[in-house]
N, C-alpha and C. Protein backbone atom coordinates (compact mmCIF):
# COMPACT_ATOMS: atom_id res chain seq x y z
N UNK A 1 -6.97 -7.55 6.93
CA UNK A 1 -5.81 -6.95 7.60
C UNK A 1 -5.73 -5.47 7.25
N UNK A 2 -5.56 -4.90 8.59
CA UNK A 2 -5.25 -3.12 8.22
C UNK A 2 -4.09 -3.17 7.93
N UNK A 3 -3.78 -2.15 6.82
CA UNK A 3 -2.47 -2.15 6.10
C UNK A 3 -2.41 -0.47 5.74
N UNK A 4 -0.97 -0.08 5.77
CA UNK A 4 -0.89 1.34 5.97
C UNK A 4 0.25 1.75 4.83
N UNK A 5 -0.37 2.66 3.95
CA UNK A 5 0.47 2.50 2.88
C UNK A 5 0.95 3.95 2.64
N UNK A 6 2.23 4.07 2.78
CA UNK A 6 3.06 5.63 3.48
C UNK A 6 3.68 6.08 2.16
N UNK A 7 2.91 7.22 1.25
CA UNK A 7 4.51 7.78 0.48
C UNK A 7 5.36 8.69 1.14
N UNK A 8 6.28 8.43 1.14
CA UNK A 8 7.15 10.02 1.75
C UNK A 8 7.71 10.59 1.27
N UNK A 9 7.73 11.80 0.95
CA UNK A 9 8.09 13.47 0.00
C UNK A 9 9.34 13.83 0.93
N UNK A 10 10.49 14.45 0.48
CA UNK A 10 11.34 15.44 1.04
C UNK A 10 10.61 16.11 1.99
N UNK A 11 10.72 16.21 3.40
CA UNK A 11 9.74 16.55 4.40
C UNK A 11 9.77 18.00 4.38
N UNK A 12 10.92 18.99 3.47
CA UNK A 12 11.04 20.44 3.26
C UNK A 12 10.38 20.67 2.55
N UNK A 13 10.13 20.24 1.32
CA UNK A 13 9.38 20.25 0.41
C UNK A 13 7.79 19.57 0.39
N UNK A 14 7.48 19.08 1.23
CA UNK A 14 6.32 18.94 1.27
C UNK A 14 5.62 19.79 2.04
N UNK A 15 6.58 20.57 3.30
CA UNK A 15 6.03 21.62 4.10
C UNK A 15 5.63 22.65 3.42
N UNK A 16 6.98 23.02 2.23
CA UNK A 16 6.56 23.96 1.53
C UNK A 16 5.13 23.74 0.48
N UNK A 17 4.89 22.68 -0.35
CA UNK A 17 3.58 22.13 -0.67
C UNK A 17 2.32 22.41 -0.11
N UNK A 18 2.10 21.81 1.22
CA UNK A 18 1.40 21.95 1.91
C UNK A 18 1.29 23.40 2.61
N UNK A 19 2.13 24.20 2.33
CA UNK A 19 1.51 25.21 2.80
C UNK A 19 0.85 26.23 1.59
N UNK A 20 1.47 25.94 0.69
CA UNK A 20 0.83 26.52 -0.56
C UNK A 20 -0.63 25.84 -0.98
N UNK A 21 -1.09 24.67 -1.28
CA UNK A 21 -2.15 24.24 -0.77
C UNK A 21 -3.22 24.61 -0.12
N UNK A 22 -2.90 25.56 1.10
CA UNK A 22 -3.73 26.07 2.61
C UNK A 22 -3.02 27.08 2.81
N UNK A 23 -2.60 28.09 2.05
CA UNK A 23 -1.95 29.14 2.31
C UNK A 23 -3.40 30.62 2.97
N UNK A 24 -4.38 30.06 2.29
CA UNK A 24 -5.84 31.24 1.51
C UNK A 24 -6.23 31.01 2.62
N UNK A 25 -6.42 29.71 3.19
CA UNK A 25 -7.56 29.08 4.15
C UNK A 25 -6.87 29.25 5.45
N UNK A 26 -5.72 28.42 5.86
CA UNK A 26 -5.32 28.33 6.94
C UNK A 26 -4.32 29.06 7.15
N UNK A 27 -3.55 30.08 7.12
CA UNK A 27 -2.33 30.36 7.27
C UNK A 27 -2.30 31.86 6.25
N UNK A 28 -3.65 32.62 6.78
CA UNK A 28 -3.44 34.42 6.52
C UNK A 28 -2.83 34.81 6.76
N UNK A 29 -2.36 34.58 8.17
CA UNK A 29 -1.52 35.24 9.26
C UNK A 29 -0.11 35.88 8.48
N UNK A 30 0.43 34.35 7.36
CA UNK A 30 1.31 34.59 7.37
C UNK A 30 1.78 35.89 5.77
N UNK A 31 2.66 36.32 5.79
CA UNK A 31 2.95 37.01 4.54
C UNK A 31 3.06 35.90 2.94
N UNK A 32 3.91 35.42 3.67
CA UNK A 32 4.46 34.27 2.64
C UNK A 32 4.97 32.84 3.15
N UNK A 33 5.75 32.21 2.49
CA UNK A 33 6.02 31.14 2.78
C UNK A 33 7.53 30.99 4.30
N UNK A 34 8.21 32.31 3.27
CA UNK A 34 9.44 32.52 4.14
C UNK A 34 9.10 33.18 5.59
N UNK A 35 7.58 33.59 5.62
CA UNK A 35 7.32 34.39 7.25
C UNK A 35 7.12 33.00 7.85
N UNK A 36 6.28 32.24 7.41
CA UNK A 36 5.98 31.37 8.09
C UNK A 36 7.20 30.24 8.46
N UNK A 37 7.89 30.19 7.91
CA UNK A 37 9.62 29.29 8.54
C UNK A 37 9.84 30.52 9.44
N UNK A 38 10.63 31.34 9.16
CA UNK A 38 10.88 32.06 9.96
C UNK A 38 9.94 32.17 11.62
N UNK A 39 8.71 32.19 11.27
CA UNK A 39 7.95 32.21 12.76
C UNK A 39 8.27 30.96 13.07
N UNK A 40 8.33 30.04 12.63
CA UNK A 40 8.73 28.81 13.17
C UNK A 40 9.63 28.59 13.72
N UNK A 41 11.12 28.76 13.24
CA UNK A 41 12.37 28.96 14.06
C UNK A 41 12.58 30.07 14.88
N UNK A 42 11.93 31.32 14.98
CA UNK A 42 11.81 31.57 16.20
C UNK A 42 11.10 30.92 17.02
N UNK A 43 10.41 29.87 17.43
CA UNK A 43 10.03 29.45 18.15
C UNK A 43 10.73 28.17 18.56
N UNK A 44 11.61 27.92 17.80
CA UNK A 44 12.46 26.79 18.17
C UNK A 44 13.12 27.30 19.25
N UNK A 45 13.73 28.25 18.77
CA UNK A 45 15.23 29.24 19.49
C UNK A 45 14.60 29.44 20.86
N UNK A 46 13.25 29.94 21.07
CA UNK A 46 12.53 30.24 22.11
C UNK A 46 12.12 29.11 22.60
N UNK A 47 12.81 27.83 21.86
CA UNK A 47 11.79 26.66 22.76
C UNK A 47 10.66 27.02 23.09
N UNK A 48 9.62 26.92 22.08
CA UNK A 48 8.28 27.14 22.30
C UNK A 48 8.08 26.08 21.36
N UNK A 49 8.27 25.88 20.18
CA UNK A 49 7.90 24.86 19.28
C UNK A 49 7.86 23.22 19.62
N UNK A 50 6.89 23.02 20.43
CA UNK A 50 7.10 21.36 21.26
C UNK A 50 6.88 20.76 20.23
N UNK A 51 7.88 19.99 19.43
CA UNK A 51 7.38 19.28 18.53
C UNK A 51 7.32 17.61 19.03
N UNK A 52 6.57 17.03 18.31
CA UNK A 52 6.30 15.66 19.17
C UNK A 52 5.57 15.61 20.18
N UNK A 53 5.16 16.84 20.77
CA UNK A 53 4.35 16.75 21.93
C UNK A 53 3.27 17.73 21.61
N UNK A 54 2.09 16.66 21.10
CA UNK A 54 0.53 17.52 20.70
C UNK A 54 1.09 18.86 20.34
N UNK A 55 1.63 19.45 19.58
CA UNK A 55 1.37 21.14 19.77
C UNK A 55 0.06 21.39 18.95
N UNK A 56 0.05 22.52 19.59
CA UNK A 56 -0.93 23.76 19.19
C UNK A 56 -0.89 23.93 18.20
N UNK A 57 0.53 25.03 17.87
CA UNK A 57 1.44 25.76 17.18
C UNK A 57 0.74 25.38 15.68
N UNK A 58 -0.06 25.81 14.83
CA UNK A 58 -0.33 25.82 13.17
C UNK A 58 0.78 25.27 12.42
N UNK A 59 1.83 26.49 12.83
CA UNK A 59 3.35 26.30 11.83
C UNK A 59 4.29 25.23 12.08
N UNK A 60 3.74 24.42 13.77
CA UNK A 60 4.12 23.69 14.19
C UNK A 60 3.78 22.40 14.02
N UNK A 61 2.42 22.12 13.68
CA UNK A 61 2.02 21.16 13.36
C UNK A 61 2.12 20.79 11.48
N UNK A 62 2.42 21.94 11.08
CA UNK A 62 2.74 21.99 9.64
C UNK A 62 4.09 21.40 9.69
N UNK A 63 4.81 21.38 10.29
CA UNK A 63 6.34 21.11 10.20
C UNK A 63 6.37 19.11 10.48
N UNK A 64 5.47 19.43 11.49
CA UNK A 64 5.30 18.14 12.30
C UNK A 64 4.93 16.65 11.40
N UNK A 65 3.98 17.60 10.48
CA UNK A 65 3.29 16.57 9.38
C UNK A 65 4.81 15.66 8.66
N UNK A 66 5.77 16.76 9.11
CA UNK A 66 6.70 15.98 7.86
C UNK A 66 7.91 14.59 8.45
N UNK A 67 7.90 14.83 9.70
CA UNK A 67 8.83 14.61 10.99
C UNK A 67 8.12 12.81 10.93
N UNK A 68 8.52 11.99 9.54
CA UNK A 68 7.43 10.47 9.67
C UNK A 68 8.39 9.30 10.46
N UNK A 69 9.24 10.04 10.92
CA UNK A 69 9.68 8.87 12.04
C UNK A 69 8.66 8.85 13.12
N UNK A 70 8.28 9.94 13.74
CA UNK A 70 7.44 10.29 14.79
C UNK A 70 6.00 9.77 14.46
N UNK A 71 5.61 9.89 13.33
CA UNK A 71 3.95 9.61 12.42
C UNK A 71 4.60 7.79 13.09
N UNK A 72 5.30 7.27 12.66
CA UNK A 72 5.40 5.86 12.41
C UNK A 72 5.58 5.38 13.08
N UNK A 73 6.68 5.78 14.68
CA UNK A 73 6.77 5.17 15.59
C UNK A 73 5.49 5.12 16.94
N UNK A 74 4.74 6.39 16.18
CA UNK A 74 3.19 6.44 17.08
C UNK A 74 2.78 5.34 16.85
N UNK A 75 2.59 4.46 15.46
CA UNK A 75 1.40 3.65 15.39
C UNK A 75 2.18 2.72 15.68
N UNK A 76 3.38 2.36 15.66
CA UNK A 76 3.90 1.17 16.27
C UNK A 76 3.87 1.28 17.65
N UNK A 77 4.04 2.28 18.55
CA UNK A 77 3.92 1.96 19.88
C UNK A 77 2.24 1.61 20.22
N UNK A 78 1.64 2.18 19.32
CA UNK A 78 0.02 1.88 19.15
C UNK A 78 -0.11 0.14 19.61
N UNK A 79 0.66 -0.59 18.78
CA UNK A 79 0.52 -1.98 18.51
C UNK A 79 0.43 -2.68 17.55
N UNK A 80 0.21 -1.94 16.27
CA UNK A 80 0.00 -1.83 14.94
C UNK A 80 1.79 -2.80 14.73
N UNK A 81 1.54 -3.56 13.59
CA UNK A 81 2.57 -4.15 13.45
C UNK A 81 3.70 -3.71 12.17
N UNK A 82 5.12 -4.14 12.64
CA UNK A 82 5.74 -3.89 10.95
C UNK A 82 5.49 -3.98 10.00
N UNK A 83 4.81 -5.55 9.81
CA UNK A 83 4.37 -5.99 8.75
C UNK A 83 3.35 -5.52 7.66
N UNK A 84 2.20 -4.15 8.90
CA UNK A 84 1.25 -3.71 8.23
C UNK A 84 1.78 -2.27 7.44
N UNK A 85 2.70 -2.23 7.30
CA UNK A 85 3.12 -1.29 6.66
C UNK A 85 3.81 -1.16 5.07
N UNK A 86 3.34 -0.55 4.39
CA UNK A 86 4.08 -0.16 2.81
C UNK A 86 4.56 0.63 2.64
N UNK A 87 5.58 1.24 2.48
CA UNK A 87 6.38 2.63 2.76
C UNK A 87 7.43 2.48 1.25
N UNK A 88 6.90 3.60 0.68
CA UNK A 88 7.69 3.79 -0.71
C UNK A 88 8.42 5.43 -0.43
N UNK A 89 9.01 6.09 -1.27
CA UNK A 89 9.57 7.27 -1.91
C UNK A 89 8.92 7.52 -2.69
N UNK A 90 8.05 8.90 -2.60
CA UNK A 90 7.09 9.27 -3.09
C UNK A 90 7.15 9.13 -4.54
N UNK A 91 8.42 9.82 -5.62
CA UNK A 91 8.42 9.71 -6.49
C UNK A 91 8.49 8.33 -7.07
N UNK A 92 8.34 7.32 -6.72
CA UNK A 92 8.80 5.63 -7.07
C UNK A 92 6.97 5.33 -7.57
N UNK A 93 6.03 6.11 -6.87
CA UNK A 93 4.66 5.83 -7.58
C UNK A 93 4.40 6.72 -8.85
N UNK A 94 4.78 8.11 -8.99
CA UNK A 94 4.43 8.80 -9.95
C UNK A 94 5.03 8.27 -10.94
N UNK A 95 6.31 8.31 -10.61
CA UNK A 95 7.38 7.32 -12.13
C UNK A 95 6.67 6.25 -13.26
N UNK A 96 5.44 5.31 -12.06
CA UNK A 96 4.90 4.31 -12.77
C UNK A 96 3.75 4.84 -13.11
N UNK A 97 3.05 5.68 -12.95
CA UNK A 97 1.82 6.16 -12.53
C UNK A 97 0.86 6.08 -13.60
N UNK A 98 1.28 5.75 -14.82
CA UNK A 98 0.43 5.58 -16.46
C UNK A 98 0.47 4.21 -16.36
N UNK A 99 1.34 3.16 -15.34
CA UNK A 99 1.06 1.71 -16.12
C UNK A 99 0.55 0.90 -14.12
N UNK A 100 -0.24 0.68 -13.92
CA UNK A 100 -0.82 0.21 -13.05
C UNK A 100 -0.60 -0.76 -13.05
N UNK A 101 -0.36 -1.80 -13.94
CA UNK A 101 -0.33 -2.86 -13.56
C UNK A 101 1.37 -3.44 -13.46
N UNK A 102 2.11 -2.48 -13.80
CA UNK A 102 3.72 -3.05 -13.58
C UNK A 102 4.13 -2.01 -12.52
N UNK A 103 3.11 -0.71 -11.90
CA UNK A 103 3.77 0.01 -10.78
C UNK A 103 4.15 -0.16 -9.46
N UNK A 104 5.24 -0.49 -9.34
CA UNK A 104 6.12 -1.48 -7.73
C UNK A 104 5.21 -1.21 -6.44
N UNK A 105 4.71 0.19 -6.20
CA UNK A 105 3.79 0.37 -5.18
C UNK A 105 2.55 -0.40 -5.52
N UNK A 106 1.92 -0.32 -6.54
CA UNK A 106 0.55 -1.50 -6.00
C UNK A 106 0.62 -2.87 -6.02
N UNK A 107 2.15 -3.19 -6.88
CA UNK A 107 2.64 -4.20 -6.56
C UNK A 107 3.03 -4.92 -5.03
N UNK A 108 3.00 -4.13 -4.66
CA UNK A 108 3.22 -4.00 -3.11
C UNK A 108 2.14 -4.89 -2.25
N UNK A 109 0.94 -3.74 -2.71
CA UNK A 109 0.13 -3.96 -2.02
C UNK A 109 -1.00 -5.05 -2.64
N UNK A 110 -0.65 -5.72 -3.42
CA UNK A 110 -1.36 -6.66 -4.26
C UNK A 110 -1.40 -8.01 -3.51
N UNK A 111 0.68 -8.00 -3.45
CA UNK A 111 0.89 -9.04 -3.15
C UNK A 111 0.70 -9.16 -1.66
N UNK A 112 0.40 -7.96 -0.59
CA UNK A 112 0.10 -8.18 0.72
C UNK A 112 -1.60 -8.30 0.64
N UNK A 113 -2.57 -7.72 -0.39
CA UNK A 113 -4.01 -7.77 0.23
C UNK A 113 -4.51 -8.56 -1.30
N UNK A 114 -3.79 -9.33 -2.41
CA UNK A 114 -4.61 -10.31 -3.09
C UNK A 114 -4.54 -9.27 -4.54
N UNK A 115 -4.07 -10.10 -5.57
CA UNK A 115 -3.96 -10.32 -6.36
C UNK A 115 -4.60 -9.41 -7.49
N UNK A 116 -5.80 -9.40 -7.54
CA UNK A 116 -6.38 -8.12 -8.01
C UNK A 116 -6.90 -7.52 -7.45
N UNK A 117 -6.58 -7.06 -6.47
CA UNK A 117 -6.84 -5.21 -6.13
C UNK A 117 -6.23 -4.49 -6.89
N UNK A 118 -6.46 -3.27 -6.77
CA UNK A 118 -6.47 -1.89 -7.83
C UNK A 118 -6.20 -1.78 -9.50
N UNK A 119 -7.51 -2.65 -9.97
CA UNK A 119 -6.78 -2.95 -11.38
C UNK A 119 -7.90 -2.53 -12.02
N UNK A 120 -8.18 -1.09 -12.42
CA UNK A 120 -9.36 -0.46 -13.12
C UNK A 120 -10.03 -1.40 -14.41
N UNK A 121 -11.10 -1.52 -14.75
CA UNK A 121 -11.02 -1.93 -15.85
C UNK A 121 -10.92 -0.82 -17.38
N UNK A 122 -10.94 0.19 -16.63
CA UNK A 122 -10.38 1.47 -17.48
C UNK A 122 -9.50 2.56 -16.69
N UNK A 123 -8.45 3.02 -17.64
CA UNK A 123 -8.07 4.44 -16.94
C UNK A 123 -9.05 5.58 -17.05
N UNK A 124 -8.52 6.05 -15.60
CA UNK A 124 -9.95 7.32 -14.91
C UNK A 124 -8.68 8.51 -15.42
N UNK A 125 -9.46 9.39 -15.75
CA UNK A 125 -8.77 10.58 -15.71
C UNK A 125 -8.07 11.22 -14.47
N UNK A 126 -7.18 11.41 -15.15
CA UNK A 126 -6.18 12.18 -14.04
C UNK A 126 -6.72 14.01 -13.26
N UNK A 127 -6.59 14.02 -11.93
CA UNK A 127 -7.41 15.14 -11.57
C UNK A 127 -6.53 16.11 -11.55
N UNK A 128 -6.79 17.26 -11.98
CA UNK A 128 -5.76 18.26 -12.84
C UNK A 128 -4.98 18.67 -11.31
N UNK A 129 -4.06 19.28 -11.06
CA UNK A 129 -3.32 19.67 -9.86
C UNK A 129 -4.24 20.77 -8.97
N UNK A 130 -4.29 20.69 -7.91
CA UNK A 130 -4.35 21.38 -7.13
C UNK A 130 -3.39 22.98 -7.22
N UNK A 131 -4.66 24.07 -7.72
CA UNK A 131 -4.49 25.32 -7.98
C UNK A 131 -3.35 26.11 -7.24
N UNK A 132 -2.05 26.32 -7.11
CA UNK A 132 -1.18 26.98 -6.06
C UNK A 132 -0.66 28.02 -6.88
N UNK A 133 -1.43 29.05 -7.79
CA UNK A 133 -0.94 30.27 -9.01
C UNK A 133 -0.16 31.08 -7.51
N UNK A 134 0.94 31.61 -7.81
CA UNK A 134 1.21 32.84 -6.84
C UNK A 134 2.65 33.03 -7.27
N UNK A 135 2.97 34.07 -6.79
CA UNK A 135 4.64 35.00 -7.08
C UNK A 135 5.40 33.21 -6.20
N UNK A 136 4.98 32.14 -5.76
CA UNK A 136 6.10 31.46 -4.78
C UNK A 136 6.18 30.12 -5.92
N UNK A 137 6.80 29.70 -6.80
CA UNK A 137 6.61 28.96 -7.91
C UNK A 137 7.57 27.58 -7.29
N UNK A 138 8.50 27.89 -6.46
CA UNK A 138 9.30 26.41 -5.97
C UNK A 138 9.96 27.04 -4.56
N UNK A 139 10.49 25.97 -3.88
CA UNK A 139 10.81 26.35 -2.45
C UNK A 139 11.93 27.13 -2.24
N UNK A 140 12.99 27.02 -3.37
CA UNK A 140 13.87 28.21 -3.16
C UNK A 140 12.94 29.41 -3.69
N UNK A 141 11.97 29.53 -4.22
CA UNK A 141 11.38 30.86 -4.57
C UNK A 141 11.01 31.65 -2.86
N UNK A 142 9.87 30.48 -2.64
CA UNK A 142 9.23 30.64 -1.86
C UNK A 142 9.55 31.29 -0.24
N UNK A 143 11.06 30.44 -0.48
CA UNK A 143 12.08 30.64 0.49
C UNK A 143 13.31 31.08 0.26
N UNK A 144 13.57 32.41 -0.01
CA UNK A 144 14.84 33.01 -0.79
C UNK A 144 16.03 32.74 -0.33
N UNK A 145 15.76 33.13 1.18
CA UNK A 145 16.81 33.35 2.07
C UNK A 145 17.28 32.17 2.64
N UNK A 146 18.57 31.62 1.37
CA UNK A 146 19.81 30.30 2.23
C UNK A 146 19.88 29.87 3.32
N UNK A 147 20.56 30.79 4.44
CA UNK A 147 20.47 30.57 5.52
C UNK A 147 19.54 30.07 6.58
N UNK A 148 18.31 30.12 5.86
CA UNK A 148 16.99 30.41 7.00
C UNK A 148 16.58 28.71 6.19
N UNK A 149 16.68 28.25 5.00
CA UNK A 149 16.57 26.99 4.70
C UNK A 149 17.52 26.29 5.04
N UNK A 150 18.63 26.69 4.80
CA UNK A 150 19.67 25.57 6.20
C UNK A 150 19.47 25.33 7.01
N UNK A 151 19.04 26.94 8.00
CA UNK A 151 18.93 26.52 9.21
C UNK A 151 17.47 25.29 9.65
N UNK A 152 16.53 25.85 8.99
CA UNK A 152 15.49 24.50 9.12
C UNK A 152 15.85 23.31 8.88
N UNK A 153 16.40 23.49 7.96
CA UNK A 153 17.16 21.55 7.70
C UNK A 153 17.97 21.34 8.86
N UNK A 154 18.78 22.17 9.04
CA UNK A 154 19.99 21.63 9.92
C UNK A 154 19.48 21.34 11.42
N UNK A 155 18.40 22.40 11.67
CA UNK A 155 17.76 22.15 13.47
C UNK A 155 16.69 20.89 13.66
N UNK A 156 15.81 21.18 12.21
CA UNK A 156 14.83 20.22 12.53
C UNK A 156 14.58 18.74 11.31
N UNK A 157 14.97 19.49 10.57
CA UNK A 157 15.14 17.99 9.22
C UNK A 157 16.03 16.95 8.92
N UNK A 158 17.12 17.31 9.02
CA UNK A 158 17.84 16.74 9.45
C UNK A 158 18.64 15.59 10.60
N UNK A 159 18.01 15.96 12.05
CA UNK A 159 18.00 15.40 12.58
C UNK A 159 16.66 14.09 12.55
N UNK A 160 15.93 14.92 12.71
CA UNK A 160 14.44 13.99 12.20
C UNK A 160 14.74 13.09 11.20
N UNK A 161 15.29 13.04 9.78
CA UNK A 161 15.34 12.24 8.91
C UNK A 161 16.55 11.50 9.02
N UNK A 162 17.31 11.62 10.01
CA UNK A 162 18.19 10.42 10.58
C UNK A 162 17.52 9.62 11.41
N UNK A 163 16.71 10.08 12.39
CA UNK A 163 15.84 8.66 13.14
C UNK A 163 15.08 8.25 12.24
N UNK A 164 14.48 8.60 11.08
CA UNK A 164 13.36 7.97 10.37
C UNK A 164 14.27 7.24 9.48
N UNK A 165 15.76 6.97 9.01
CA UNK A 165 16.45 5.97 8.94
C UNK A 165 16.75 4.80 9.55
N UNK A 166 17.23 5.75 10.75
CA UNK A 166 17.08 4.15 11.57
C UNK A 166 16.24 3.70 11.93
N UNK A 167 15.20 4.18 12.00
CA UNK A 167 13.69 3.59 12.51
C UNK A 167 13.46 2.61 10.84
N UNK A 168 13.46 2.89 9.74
CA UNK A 168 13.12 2.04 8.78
C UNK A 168 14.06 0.92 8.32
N UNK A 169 15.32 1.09 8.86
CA UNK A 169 16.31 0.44 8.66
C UNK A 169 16.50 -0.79 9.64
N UNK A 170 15.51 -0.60 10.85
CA UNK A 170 15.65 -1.58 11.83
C UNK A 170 14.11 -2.22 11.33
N UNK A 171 13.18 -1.53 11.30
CA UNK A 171 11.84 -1.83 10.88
C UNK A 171 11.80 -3.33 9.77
N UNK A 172 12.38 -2.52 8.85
CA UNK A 172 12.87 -3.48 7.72
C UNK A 172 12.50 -4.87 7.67
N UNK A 173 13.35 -5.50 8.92
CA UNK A 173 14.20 -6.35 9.24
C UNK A 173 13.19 -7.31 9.90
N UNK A 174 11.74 -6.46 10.52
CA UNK A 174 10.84 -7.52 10.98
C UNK A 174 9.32 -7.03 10.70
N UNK A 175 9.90 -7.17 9.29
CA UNK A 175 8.57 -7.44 7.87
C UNK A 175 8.12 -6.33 7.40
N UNK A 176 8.15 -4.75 8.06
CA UNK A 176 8.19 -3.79 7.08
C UNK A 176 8.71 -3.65 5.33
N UNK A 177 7.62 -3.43 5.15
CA UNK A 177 7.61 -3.55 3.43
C UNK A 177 8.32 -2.06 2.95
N UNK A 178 9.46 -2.06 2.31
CA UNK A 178 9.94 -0.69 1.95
C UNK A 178 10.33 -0.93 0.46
N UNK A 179 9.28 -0.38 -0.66
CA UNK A 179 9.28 -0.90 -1.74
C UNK A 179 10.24 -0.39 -2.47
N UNK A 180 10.91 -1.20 -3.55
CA UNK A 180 11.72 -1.01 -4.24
C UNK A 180 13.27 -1.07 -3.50
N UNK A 181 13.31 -1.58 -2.27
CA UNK A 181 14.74 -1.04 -1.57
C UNK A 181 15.31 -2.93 -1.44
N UNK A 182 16.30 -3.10 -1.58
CA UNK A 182 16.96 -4.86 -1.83
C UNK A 182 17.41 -4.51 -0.79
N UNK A 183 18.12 -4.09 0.29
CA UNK A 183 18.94 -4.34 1.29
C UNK A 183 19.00 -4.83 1.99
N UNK A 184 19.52 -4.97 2.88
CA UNK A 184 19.68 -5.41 4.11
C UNK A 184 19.21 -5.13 5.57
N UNK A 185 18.92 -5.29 6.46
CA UNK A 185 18.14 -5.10 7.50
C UNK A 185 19.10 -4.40 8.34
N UNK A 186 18.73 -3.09 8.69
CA UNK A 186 19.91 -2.59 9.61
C UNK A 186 21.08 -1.73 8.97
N UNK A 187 20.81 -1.88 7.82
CA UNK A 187 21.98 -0.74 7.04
C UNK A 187 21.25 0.39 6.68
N UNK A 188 21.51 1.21 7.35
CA UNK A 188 20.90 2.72 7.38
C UNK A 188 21.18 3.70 6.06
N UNK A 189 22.93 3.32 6.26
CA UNK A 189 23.13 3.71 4.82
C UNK A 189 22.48 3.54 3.96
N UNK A 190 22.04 1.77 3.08
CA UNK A 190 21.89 1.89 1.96
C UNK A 190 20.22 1.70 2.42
N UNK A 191 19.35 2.16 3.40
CA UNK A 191 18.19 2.80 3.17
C UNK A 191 18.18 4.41 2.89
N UNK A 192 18.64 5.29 3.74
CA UNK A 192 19.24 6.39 2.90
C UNK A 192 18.95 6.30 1.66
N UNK A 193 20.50 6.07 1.01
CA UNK A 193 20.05 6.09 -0.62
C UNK A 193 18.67 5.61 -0.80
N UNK A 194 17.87 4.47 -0.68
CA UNK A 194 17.01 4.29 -1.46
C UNK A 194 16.17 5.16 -0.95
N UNK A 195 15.86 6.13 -0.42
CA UNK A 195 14.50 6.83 0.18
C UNK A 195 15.24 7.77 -0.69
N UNK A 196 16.59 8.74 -0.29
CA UNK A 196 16.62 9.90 -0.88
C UNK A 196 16.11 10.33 -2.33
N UNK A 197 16.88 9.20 -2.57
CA UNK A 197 17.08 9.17 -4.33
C UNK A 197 15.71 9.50 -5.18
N UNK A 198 14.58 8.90 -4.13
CA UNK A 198 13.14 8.94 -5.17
C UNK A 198 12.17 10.06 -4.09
N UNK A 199 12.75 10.79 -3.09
CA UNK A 199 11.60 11.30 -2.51
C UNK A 199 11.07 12.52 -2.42
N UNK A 200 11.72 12.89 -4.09
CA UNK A 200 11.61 14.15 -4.72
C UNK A 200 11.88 15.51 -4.07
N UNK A 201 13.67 15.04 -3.47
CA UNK A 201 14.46 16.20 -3.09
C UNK A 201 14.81 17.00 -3.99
């Protein structure tokens, strides 16, 4: 069985990640972190930024990466089923991340693909972080200016991470695996909390 196993990061903060990451390589163009939001919401305002629909757009598809209602409801309209899915809060794996064999995410996936999978017979060394040295040290650095991080949350994150509630909150309910979350099928609310709380906002 194909099985699809999703962490999800604060989708602001992973934009900002990911662009530090591929700042050298992909994304000269831009000055910094804050040019590149900024070119982005001008292109909202200009309705140029098609998001959801193939874009072009670099800064657009950088944004897009984060938008996982849209990632999730692709592969379900695909045909791909609820059931094949594992969907944690990113931080809910690092938390365990020294004890493998009591960590809720491979617990997860143990009990959907058998019993011993991922059980080293030694710990592998950990691969040191991915190099991001620069004057932009965290996303309010990176992104000084308040307003211009509201406004991204408020136009495009925001709305986005309310359908990717209800999309997991209905999901839930017919066999989507959302680890660590007890609730109830259809309560948006208390999926909310459990995504926010660990998805290293």
């Amino acid at each position: 069985e194909l099985v699809f196993l999703l962490g999800l990061r604060e989708p602001f903060r992973r934009l900002f990640s990911d662009y530090m990451v591929r700042r050298h390589k992909d994304f000269k163009e831009f000055t910094n972190f804050e040019d590149l939001v900024a070119s982005f919401m001008m292109a909202v305002f200009r309705n140029e930024a098609k998001l959801e629909e193939n874009t072009t757009s670099k800064e657009a598809q950088l944004v897009e990466a984060g938008l996982y209602h849209y990632q999730i409801r692709s592969y379900l309209s695909a045909g791909f089923l609820p059931s094949q899915f594992i969907i944690y809060p990113n931080d809910l794996y690092f938390q365990h991340r020294g004890d493998l064999a009591a960590n809720p995410v491979l617990q997860a996936v143990r009990k959907k693909l058998g019993p011993d999978l991922l059980r080293p017979t030694e710990n592998r060394a950990v691969s040191p972080p991915v190099e991001t040295a620069g004057d932009e040290k965290t996303l309010e650095e990176g992104c000084a200016h308040g307003e211009l991080r509201q406004l991204i949350r408020d136009k495009v994150f925001s709305p986005a991470n309310k359908k990717l509630m209800e999309l997991l909150a209905e999901q839930v309910g017919k066999g989507m695996v959302l680890v660590g979350y007890e609730g109830k099928a259809n309560d948006v609310a208390a999926v909310t909390e459990w995504l926010t709380s660990s998805w290293g906002g």
